[in-house]
N, C-alpha and C. Protein backbone atom coordinates (compact mmCIF):
# COMPACT_ATOMS: atom_id res chain seq x y z
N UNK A 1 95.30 111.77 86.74
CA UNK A 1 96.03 112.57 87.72
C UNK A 1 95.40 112.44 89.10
N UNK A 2 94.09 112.21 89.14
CA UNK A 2 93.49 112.14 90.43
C UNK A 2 93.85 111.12 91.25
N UNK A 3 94.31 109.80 90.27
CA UNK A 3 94.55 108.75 90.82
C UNK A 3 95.81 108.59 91.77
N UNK A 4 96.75 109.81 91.46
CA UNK A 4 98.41 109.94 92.12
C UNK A 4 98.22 109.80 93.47
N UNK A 5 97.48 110.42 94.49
CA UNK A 5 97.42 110.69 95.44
C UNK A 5 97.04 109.70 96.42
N UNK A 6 96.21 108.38 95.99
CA UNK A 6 96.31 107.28 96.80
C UNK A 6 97.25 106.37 96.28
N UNK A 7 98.10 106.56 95.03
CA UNK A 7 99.40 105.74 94.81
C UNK A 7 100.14 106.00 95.73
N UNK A 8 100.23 107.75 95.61
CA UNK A 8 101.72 107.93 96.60
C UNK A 8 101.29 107.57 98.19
N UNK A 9 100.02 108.00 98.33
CA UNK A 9 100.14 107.53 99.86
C UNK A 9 100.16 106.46 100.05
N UNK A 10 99.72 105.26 99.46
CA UNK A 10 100.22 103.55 99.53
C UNK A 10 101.27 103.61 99.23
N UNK A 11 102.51 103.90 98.52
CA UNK A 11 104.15 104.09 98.54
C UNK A 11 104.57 104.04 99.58
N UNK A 12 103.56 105.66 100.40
CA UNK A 12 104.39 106.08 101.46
C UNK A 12 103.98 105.02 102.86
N UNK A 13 103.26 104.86 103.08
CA UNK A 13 102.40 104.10 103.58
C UNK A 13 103.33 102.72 103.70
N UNK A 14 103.76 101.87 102.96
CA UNK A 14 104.27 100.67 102.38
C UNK A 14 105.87 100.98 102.69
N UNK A 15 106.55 101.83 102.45
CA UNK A 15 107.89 102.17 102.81
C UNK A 15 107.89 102.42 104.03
N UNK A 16 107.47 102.90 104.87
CA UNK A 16 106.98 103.26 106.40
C UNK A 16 106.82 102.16 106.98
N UNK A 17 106.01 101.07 106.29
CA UNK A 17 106.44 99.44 106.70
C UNK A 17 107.55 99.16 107.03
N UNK A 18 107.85 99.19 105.71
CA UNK A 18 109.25 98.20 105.65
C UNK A 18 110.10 98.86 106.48
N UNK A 19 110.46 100.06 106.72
CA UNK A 19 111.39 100.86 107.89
C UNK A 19 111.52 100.19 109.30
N UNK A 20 109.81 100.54 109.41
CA UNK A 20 109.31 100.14 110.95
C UNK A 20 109.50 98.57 111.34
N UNK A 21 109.40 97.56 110.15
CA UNK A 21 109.73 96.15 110.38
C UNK A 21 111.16 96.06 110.56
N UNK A 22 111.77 96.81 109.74
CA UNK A 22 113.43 96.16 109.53
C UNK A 22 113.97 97.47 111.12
N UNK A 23 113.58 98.54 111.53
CA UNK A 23 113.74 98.75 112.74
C UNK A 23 113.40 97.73 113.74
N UNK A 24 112.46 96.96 113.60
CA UNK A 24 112.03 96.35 115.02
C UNK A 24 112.81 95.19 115.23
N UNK A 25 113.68 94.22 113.76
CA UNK A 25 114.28 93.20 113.79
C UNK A 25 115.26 93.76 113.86
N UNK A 26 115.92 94.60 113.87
CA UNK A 26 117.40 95.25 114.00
C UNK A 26 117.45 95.57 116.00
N UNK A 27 116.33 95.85 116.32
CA UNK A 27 116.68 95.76 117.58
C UNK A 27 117.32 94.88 118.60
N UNK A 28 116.82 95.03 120.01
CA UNK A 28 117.53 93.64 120.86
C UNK A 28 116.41 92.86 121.75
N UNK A 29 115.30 93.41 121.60
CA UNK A 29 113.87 93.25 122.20
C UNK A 29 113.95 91.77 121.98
N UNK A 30 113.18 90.57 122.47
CA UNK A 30 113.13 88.87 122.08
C UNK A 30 112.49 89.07 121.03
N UNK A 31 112.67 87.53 120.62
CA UNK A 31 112.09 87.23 119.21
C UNK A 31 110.83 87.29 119.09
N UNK A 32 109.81 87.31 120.56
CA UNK A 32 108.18 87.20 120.23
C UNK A 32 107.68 88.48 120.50
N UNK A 33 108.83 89.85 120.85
CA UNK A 33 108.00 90.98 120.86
C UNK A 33 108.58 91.54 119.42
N UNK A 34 109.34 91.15 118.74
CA UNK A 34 109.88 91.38 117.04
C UNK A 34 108.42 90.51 116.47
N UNK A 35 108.29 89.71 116.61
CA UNK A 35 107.38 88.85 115.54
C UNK A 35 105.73 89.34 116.52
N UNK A 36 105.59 90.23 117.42
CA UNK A 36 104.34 91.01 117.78
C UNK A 36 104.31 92.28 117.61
N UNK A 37 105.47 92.62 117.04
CA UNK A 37 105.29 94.22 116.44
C UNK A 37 105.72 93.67 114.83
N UNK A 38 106.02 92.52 114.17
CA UNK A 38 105.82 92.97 112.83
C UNK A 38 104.38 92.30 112.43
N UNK A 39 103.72 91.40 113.17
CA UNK A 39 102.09 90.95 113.72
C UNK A 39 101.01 92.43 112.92
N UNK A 40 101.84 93.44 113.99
CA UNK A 40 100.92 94.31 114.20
C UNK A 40 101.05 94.95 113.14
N UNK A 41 102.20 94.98 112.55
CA UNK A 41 102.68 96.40 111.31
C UNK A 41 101.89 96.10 110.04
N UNK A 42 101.90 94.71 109.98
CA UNK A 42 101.32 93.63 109.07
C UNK A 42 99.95 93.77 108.46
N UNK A 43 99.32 93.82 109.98
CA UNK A 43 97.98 93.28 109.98
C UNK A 43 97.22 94.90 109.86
N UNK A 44 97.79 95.92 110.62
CA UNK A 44 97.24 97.29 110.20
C UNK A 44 98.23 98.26 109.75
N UNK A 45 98.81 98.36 108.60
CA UNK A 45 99.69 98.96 107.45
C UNK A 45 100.07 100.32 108.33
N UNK A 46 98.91 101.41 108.42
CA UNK A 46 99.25 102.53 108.50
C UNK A 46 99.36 102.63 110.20
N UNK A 47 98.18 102.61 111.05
CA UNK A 47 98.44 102.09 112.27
C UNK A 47 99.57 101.66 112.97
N UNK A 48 99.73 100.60 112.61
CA UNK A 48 100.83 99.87 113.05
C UNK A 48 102.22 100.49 112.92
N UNK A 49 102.36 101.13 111.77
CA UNK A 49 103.52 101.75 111.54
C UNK A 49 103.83 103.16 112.48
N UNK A 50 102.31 104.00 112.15
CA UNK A 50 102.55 104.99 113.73
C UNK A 50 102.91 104.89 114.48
N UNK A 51 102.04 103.49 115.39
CA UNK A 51 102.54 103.19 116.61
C UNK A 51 103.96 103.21 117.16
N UNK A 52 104.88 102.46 116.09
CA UNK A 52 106.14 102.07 116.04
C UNK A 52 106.61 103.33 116.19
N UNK A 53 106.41 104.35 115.40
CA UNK A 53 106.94 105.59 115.26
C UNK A 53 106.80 106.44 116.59
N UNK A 54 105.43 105.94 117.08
CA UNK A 54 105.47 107.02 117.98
C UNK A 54 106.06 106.06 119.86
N UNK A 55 105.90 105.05 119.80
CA UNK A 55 106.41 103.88 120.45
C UNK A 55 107.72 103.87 120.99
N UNK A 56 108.44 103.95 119.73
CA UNK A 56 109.69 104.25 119.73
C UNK A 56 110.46 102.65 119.62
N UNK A 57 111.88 102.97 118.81
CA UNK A 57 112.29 101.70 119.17
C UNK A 57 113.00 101.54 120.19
N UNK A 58 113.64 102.48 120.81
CA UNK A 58 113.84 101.84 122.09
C UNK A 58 113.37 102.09 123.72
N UNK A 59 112.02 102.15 123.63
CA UNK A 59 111.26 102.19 124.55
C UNK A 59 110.02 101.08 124.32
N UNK A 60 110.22 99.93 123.60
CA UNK A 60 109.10 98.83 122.90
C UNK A 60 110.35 97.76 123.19
């Protein structure tokens, strides 16, 4: 049971990805600030995904 709690937060963590990636390619931003924000989402999971969140997609 102890173990639930870093499953779910890697779930949540990992779905919060995929949101924040498929937001950033759904945008209209060029192709090298899409492939430098999914760079970033990539390379630091939880980070990266904040950023986006707090970034915004249409102010990035």
């Amino acid at each position: 049971m102890e173990t639930l709690l870093p499953i779910a937060l890697t779930v949540l963590i990992l779905l919060a990805d995929v949101w924040a990636i498929a937001s950033v390619w759904r945008g209209t931003k060029s192709s090298s600030t899409k492939v430098g924000w999914t760079v970033l989402i990539v390379i630091f999971p939880a980070i990266g995904a904040a950023i986006w969140v707090i970034a915004g997609p249409r102010r990035v």
